[in-house]
C-alpha atoms as a PDB file:
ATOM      1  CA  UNK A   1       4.246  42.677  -0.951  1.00  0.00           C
ATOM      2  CA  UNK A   2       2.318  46.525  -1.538  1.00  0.00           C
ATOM      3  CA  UNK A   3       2.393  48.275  -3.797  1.00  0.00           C
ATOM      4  CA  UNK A   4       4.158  51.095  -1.876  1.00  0.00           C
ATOM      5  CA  UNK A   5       7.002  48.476  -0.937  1.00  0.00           C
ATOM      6  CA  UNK A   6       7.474  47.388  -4.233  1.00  0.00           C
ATOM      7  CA  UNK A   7       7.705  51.659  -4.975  1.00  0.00           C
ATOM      8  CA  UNK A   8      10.093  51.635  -2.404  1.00  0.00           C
ATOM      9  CA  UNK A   9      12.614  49.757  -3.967  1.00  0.00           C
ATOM     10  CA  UNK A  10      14.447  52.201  -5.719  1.00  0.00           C
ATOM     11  CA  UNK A  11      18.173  52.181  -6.975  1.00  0.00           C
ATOM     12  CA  UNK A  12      20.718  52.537  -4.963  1.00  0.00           C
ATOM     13  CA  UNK A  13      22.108  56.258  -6.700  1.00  0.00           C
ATOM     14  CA  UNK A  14      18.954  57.659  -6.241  1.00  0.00           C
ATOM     15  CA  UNK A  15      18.483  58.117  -9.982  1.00  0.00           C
ATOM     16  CA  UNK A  16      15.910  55.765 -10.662  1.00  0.00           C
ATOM     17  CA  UNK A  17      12.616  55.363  -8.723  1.00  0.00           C
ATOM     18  CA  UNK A  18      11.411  52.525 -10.634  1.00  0.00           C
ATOM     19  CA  UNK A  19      10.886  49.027  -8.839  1.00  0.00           C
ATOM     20  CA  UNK A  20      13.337  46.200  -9.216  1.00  0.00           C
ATOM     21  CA  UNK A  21      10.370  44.056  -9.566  1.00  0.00           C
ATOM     22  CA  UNK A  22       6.806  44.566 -10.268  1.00  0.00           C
ATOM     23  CA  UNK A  23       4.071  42.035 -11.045  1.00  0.00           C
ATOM     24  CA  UNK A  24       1.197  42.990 -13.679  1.00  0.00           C
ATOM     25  CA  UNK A  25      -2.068  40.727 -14.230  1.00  0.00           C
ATOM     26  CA  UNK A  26      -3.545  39.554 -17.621  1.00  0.00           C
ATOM     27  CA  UNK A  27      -7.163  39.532 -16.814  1.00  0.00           C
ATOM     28  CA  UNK A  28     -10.172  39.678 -19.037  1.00  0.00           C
ATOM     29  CA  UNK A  29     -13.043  37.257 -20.395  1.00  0.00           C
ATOM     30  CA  UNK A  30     -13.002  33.686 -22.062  1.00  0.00           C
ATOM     31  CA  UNK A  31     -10.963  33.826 -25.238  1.00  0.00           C
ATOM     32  CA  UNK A  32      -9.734  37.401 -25.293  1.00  0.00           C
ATOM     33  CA  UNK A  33      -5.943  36.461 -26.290  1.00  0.00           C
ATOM     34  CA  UNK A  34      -4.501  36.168 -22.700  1.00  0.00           C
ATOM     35  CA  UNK A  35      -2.561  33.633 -23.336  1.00  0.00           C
ATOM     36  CA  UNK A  36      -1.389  34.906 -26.570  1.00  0.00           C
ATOM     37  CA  UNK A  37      -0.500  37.689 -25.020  1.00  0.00           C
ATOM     38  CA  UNK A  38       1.991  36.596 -22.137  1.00  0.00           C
ATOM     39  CA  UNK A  39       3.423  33.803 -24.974  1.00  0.00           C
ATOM     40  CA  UNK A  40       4.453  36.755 -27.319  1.00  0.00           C
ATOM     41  CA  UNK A  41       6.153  38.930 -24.874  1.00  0.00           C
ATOM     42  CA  UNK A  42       7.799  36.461 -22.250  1.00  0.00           C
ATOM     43  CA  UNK A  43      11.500  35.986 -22.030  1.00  0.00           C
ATOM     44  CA  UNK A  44      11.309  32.685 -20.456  1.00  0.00           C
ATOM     45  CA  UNK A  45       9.314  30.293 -21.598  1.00  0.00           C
ATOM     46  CA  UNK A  46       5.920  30.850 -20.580  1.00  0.00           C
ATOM     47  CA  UNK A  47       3.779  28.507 -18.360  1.00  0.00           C
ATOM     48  CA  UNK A  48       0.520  27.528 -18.826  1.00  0.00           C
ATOM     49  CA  UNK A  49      -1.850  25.847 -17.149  1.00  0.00           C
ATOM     50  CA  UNK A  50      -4.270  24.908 -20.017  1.00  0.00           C
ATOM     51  CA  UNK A  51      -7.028  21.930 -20.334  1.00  0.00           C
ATOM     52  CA  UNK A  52      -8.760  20.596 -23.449  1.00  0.00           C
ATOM     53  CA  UNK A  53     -12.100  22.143 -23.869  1.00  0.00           C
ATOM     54  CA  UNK A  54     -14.823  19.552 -22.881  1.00  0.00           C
ATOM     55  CA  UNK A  55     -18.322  18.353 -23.368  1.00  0.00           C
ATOM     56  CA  UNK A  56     -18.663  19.785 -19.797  1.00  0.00           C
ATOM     57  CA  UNK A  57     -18.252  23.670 -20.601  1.00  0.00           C
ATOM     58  CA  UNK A  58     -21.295  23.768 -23.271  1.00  0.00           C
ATOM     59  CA  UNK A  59     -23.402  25.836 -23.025  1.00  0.00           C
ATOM     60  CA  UNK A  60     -20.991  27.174 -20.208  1.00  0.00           C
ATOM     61  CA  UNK A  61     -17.755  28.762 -22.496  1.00  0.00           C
ATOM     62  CA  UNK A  62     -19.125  31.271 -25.262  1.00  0.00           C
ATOM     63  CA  UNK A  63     -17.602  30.332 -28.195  1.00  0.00           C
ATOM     64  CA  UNK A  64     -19.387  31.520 -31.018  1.00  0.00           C
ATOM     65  CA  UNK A  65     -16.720  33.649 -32.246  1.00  0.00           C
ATOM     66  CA  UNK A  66     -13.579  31.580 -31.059  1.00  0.00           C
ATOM     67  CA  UNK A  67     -14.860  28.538 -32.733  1.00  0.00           C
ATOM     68  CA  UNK A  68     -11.315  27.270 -33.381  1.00  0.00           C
ATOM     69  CA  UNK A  69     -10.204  27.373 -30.099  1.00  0.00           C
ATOM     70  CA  UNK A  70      -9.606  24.218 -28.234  1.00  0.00           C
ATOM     71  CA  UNK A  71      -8.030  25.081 -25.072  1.00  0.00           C
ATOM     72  CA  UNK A  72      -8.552  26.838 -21.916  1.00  0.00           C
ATOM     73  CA  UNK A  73      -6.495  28.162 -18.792  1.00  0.00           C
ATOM     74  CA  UNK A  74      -7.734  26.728 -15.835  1.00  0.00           C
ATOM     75  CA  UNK A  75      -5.532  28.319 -13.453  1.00  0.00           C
ATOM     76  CA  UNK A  76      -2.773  30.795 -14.919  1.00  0.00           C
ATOM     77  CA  UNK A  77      -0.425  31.744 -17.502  1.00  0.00           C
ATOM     78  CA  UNK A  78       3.309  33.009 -16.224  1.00  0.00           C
ATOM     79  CA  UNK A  79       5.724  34.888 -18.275  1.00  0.00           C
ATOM     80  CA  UNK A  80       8.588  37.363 -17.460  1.00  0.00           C
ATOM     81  CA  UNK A  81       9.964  40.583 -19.362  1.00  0.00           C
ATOM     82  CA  UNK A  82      12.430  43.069 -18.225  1.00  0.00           C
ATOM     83  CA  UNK A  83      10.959  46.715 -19.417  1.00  0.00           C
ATOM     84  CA  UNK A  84      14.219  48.676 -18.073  1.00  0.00           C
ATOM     85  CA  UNK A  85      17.676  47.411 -16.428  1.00  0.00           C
ATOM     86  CA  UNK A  86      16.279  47.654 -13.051  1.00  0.00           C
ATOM     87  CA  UNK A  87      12.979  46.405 -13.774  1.00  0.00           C
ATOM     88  CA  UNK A  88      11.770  43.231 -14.106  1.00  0.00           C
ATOM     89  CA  UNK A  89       8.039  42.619 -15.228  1.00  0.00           C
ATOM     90  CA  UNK A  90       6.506  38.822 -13.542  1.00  0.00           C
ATOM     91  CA  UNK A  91       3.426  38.525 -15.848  1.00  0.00           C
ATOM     92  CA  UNK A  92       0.433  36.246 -14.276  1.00  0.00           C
ATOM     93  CA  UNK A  93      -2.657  35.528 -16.790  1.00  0.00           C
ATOM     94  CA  UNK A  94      -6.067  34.786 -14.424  1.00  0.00           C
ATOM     95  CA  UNK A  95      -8.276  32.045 -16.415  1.00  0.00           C
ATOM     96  CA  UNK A  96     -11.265  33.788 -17.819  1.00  0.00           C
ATOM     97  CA  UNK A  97     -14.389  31.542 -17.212  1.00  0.00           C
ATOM     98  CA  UNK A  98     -16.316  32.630 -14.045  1.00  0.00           C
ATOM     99  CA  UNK A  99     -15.981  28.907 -12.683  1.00  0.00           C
ATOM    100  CA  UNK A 100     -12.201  29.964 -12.252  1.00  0.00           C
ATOM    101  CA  UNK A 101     -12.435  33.491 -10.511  1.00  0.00           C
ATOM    102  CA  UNK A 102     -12.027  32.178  -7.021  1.00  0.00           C
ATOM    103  CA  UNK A 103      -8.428  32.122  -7.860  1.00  0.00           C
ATOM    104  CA  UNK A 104      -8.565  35.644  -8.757  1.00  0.00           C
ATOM    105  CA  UNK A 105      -7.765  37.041  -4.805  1.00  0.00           C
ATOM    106  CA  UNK A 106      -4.672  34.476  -4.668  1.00  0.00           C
ATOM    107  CA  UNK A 107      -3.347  35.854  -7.970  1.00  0.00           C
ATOM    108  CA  UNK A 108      -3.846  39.964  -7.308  1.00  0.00           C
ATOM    109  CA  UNK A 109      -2.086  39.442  -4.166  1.00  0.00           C
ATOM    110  CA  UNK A 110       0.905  42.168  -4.568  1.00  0.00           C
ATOM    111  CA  UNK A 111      -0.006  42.945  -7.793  1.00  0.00           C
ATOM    112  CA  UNK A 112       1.074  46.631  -9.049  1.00  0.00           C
ATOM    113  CA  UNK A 113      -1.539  46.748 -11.852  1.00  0.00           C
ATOM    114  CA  UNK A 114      -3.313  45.089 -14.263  1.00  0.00           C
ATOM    115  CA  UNK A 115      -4.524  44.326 -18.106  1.00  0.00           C
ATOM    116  CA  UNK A 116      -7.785  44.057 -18.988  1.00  0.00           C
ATOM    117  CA  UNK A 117      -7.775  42.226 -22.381  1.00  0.00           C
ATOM    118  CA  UNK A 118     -11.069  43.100 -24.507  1.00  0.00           C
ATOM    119  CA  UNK A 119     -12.478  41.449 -27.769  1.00  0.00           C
ATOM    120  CA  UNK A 120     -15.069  43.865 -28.974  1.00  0.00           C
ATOM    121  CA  UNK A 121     -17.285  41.680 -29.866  1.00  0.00           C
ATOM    122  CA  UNK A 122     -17.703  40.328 -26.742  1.00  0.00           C
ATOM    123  CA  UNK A 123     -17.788  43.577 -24.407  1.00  0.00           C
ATOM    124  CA  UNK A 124     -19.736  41.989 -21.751  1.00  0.00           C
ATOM    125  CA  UNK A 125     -17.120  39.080 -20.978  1.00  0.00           C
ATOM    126  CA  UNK A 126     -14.838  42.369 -19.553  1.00  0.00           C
ATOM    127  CA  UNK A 127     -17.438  43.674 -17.377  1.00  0.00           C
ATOM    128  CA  UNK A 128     -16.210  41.348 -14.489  1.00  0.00           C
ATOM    129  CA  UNK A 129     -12.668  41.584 -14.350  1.00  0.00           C
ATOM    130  CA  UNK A 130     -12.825  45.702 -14.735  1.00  0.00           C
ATOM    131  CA  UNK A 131     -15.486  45.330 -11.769  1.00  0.00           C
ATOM    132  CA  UNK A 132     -12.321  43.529  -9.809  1.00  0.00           C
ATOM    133  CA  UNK A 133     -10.063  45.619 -10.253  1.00  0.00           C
ATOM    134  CA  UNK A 134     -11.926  48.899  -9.176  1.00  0.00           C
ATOM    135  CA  UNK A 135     -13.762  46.983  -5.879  1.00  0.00           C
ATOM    136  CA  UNK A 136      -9.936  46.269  -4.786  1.00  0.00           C
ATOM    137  CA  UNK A 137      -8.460  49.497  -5.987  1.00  0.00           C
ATOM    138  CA  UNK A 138      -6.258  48.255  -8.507  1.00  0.00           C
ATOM    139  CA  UNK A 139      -4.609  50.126 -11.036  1.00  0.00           C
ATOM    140  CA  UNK A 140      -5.734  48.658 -14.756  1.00  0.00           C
ATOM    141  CA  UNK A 141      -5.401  49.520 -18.272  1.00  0.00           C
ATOM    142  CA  UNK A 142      -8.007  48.385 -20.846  1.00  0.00           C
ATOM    143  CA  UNK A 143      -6.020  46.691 -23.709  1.00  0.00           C
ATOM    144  CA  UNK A 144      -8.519  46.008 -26.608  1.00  0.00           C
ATOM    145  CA  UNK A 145      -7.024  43.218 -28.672  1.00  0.00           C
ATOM    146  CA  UNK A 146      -7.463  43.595 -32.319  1.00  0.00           C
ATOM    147  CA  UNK A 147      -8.642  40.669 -33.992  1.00  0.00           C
ATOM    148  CA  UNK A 148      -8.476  40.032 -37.542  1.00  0.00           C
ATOM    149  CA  UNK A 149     -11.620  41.351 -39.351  1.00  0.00           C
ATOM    150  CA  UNK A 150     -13.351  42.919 -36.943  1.00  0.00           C
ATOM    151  CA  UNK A 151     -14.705  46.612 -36.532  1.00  0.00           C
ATOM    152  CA  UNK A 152     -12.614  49.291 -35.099  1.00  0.00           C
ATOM    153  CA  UNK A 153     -14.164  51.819 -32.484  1.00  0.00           C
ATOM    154  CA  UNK A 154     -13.078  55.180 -31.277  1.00  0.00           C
ATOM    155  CA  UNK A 155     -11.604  55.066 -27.549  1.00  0.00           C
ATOM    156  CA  UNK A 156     -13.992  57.161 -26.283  1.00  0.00           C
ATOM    157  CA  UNK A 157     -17.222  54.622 -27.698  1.00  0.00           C
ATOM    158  CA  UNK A 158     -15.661  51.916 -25.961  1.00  0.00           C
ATOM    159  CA  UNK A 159     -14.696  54.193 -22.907  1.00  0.00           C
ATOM    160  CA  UNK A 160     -18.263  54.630 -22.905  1.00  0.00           C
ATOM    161  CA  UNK A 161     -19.949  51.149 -23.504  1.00  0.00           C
ATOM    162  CA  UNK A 162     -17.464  49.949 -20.634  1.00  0.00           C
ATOM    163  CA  UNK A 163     -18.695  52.879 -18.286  1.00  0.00           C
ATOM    164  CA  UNK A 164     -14.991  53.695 -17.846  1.00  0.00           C
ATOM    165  CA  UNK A 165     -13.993  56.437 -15.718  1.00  0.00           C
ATOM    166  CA  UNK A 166     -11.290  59.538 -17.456  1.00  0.00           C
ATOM    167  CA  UNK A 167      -8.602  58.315 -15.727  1.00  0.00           C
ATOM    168  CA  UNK A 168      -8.312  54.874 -16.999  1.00  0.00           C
ATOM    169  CA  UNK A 169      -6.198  54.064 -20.340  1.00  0.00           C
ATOM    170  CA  UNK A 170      -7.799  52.291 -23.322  1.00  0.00           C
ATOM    171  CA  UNK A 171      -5.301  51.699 -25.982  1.00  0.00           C
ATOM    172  CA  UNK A 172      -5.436  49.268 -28.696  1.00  0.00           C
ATOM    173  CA  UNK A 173      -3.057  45.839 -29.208  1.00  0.00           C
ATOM    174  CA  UNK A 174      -1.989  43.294 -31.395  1.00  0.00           C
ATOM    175  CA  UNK A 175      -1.696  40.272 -28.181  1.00  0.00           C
ATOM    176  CA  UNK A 176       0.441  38.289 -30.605  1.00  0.00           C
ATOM    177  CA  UNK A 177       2.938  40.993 -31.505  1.00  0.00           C
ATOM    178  CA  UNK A 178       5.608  41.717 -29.114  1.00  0.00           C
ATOM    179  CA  UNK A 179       6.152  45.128 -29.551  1.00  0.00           C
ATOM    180  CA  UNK A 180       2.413  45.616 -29.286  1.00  0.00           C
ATOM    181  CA  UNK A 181       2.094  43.825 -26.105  1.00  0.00           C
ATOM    182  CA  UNK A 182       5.203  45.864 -24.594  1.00  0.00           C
ATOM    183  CA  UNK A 183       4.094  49.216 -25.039  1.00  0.00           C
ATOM    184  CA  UNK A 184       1.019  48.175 -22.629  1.00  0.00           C
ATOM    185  CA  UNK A 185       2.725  47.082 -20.634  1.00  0.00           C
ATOM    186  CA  UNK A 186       4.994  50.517 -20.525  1.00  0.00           C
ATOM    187  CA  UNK A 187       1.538  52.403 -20.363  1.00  0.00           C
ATOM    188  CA  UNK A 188       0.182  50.224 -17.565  1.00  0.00           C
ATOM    189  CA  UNK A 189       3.138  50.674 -15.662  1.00  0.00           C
ATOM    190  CA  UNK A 190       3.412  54.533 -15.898  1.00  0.00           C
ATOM    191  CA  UNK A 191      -0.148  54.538 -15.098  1.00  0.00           C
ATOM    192  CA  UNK A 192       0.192  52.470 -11.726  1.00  0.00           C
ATOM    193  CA  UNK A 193       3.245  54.521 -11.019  1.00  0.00           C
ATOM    194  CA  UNK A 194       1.606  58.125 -11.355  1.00  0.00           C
ATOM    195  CA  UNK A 195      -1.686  56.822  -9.364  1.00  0.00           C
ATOM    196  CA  UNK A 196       1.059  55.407  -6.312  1.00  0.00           C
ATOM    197  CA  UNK A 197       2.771  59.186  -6.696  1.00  0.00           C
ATOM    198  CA  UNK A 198      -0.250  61.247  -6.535  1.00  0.00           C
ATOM    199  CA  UNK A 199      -0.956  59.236  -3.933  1.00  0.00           C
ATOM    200  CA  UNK A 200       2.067  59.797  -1.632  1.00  0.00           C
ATOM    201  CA  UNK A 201       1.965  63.616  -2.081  1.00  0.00           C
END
């Protein structure tokens, strides 16, 4: 389903022009919090598709500064939230390793928008994922996820280092705090919505 069919779904009184469904991606690079992120804000419980990291991905997974992690999504993460009474929110999370990105075209499919998940410390791992998004036109937010103990930048440093365009949002997040997590989703949402508008006129 489009974009402009999912827009076209709009409540019966005329009122509301919101959706009655809409379907956002998690995207970003190799440890960013993905997972973390669709776990802290799903309804239902989540689903995961994760593996056990292995001998296999050394030298292949960076993780220098996510030592402690252990696991990896190998195909997707799935979560739902409902942002307003007619809208329901199907979250998918794309795996983040480069061996994985074939499933990236499968997953978009329909999409609305998307989440670009950034650890600053690891800029480069987002370069790929922000390239998808603006090859296939899709609407995306830049979510940088604050981990503990690390430095803080202004957006428009990051807006910069990412060679992001005016138009696109960069707002900060806490991926394992709910209330965090929603109000990107809120901003990504508005954002797709005003692009589809402007769009129609």
């Amino acid at each position: 389903m489009t974009r402009g069919k999912l827009l076209a779904e709009t409540a019966p009184d005329g009122q509301d022009d919101l959706p009655q469904g809409v379907k956002i991606l998690i995207a970003g690079g190799f440890g960013t919090g993905k997972t973390t992120l669709v776990s802290a804000i799903s309804e239902i419980a989540p689903f995961h598709t994760e593996e056990n990291l292995t001998r296999s991905g050394i030298g292949v997974d960076d993780t220098s500064v996510v030592h402690l992690k252990s696991q990896t999504t190998v195909a997707m993460d799935f979560g739902r939230i409902t942002l307003h009474d007619r809208l329901s929110v199907f979250l998918f999370g794309t795996p983040g390793q480069d061996r994985f990105w074939f499933m990236w075209d499968e997953l978009a499919a329909g999409a609305l928008c998307a989440v670009v998940l950034v650890d600053t410390r690891r800029l480069a791992t987002s370069f790929p994922a922000i390239d998808y998004f603006e090859r296939y036109a899709i609407p995306f937010v830049v979510a940088v996820n604050v981990f503990e103990g690390t430095r803080t930048y202004r957006v428009e440093t990051l807006r910069t280092a990412l060679s992001l365009g005016p138009q696109v949002p960069v707002v900060q997040c806490d991926a394992r705090r709910r209330d965090s997590v929603k109000s990107v989703l809120v901003t990504a949402v508005s954002h797709a919505l005003r692009i589809e508008e402007a769009a129609c006129r």
